[in-house]
N, C-alpha and C. Protein backbone atom coordinates (compact mmCIF):
# COMPACT_ATOMS: atom_id res chain seq x y z
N UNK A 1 0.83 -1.20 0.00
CA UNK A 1 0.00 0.00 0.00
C UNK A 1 0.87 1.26 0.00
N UNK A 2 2.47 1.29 0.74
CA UNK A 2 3.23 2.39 0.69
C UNK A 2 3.45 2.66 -0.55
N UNK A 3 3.81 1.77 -1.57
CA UNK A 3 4.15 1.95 -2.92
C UNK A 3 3.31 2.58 -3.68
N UNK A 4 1.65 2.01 -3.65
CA UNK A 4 0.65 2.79 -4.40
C UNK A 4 0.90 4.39 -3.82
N UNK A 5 0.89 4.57 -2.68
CA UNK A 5 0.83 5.76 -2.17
C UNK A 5 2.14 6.67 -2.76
N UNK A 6 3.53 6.29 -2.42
CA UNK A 6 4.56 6.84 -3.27
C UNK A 6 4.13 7.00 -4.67
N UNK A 7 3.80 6.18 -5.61
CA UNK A 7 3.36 6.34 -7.00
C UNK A 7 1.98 7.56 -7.07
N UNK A 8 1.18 7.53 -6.26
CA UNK A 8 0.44 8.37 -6.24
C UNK A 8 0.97 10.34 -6.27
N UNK A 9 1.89 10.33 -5.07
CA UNK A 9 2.51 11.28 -4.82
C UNK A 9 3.83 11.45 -5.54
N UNK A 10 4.43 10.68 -6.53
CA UNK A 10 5.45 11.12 -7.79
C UNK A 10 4.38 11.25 -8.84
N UNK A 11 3.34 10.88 -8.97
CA UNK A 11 2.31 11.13 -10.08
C UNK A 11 2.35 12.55 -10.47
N UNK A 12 1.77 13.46 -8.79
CA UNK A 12 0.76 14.06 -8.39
C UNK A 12 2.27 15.08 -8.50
N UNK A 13 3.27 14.91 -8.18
CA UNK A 13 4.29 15.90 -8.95
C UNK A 13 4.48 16.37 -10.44
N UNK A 14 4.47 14.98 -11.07
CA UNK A 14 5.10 14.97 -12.31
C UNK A 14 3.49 15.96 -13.25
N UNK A 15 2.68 15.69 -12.77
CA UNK A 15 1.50 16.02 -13.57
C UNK A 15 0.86 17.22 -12.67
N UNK A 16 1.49 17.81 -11.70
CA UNK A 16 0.56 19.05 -11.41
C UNK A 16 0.00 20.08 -12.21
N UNK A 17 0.60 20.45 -13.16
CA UNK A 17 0.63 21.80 -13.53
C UNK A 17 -0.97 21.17 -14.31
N UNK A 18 -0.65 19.62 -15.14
CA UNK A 18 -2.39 19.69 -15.51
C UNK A 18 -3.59 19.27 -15.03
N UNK A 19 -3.22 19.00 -13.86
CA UNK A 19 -4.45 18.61 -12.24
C UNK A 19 -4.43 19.86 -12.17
N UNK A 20 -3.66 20.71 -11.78
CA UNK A 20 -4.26 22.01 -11.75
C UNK A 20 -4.83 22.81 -12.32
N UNK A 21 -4.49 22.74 -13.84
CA UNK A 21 -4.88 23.87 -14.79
C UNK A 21 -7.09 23.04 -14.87
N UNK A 22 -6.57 21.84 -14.83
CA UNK A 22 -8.19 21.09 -14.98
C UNK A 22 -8.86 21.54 -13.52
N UNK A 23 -8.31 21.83 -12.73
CA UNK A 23 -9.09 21.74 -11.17
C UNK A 23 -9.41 23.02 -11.41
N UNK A 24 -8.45 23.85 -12.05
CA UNK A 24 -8.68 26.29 -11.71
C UNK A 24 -10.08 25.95 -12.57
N UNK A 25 -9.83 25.49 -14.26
CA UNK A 25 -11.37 25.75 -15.61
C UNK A 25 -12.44 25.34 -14.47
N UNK A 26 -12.56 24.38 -13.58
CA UNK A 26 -13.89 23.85 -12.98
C UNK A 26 -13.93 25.06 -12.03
N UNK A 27 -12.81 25.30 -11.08
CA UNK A 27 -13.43 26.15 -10.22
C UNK A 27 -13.91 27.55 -11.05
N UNK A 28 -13.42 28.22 -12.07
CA UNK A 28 -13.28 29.10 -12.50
C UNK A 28 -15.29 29.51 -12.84
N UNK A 29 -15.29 28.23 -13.81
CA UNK A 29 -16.95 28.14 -13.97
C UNK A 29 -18.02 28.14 -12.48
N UNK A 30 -17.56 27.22 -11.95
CA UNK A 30 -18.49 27.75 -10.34
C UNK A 30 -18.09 28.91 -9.55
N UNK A 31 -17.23 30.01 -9.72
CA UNK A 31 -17.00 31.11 -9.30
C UNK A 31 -17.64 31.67 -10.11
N UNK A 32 -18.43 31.73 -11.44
CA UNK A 32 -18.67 32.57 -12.49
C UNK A 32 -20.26 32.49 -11.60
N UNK A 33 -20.70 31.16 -11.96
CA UNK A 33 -22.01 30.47 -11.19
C UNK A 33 -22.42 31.42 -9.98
N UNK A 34 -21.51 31.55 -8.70
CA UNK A 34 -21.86 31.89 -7.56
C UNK A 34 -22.12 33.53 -7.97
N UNK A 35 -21.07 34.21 -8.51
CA UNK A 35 -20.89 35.29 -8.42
C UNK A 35 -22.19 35.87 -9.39
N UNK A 36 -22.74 35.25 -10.42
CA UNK A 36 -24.11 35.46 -10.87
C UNK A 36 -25.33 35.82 -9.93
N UNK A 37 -24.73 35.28 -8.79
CA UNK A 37 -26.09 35.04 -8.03
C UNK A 37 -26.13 35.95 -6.72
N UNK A 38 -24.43 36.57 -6.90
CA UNK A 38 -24.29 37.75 -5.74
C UNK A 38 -23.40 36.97 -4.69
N UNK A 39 -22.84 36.32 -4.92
CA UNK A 39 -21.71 35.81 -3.83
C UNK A 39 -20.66 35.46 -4.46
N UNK A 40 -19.92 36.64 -2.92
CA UNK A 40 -18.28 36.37 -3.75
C UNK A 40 -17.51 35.56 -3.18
N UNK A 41 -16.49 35.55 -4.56
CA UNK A 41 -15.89 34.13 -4.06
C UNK A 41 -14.62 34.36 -4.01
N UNK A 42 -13.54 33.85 -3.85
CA UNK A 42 -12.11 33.88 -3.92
C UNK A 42 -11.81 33.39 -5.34
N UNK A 43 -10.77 33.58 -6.05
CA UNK A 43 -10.56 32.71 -7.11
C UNK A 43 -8.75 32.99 -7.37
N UNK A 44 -8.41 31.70 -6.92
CA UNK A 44 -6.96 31.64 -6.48
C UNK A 44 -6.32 31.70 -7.74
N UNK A 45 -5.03 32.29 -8.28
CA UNK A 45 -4.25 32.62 -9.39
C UNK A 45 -3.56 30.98 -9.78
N UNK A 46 -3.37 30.89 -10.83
CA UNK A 46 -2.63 29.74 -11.48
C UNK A 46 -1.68 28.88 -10.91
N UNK A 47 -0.66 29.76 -10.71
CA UNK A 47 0.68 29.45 -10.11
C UNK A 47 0.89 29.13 -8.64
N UNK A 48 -0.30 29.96 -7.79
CA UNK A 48 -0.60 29.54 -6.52
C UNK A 48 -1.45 27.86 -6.37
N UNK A 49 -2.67 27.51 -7.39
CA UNK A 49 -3.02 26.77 -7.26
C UNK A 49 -1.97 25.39 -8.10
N UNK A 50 -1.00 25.60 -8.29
CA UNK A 50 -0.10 25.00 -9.20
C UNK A 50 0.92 24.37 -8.25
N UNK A 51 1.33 25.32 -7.52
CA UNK A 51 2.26 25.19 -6.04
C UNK A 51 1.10 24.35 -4.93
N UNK A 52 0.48 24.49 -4.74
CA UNK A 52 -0.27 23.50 -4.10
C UNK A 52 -0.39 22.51 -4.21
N UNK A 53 -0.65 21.99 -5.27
CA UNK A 53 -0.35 20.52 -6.21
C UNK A 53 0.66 20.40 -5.72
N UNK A 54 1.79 20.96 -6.12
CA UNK A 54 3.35 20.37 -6.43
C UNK A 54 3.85 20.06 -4.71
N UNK A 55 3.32 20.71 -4.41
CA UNK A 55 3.46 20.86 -2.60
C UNK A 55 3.08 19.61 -1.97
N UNK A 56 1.68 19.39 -2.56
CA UNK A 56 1.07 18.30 -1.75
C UNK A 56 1.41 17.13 -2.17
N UNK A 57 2.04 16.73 -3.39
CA UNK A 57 2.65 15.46 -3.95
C UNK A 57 3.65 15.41 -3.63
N UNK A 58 4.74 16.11 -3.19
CA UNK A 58 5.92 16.06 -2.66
C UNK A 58 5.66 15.83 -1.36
N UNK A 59 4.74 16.37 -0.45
CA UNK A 59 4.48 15.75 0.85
C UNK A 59 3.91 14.53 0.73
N UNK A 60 3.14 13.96 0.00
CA UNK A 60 2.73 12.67 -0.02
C UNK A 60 4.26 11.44 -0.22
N UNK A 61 4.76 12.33 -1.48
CA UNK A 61 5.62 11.08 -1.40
C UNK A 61 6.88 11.08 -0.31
N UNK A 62 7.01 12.14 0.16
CA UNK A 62 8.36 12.23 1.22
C UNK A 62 7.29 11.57 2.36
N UNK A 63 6.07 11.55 2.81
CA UNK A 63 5.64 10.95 4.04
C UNK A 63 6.10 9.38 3.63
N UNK A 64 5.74 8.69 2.18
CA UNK A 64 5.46 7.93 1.77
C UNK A 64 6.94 6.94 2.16
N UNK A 65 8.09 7.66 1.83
CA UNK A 65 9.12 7.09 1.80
C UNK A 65 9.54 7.32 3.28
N UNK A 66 9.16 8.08 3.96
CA UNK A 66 9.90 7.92 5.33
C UNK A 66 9.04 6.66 6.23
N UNK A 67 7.49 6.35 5.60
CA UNK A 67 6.92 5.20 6.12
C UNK A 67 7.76 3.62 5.56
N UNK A 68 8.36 3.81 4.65
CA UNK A 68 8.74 2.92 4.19
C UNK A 68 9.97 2.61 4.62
N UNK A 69 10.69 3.57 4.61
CA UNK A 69 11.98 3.41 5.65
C UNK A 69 11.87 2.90 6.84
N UNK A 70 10.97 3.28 7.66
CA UNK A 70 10.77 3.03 9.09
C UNK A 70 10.37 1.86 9.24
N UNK A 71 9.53 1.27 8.06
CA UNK A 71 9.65 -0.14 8.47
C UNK A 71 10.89 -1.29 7.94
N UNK A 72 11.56 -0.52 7.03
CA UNK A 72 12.64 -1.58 6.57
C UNK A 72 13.55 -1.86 8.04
């Protein structure tokens, strides 16, 4: 299960920039949605939501490998 999880989190590196750019178009359209209706919303810039990705796959896989260490 550590391995799926490492592969998950070198995935989730190698491919951020287009998990992200697909995650901003969806939020982008339900910020359009809300804000039609009079509520505002936040709508986070590219590169911020880009670094988040890249952030959180690098923490996945560094947790991933220090679980794996600890049990070797």
């Amino acid at each position: 299960m550590e391995f799926w999880r490492l592969g998950f989190g070198l995935l989730l590196v190698v491919f951020h920039r287009e998990i992200a750019d697909f995650i901003l178009r969806q939020e982008e359209s339900l910020v359009a949605i809300f804000r039609s209706r009079g509520m505002a919303m936040p709508l986070f810039s590219r590169e911020t939501i880009r670094n988040v990705y890249f952030l959180l796959g690098v923490s996945i896989a560094v947790l991933e490998m220090l679980r794996i260490w600890l049990t070797l």
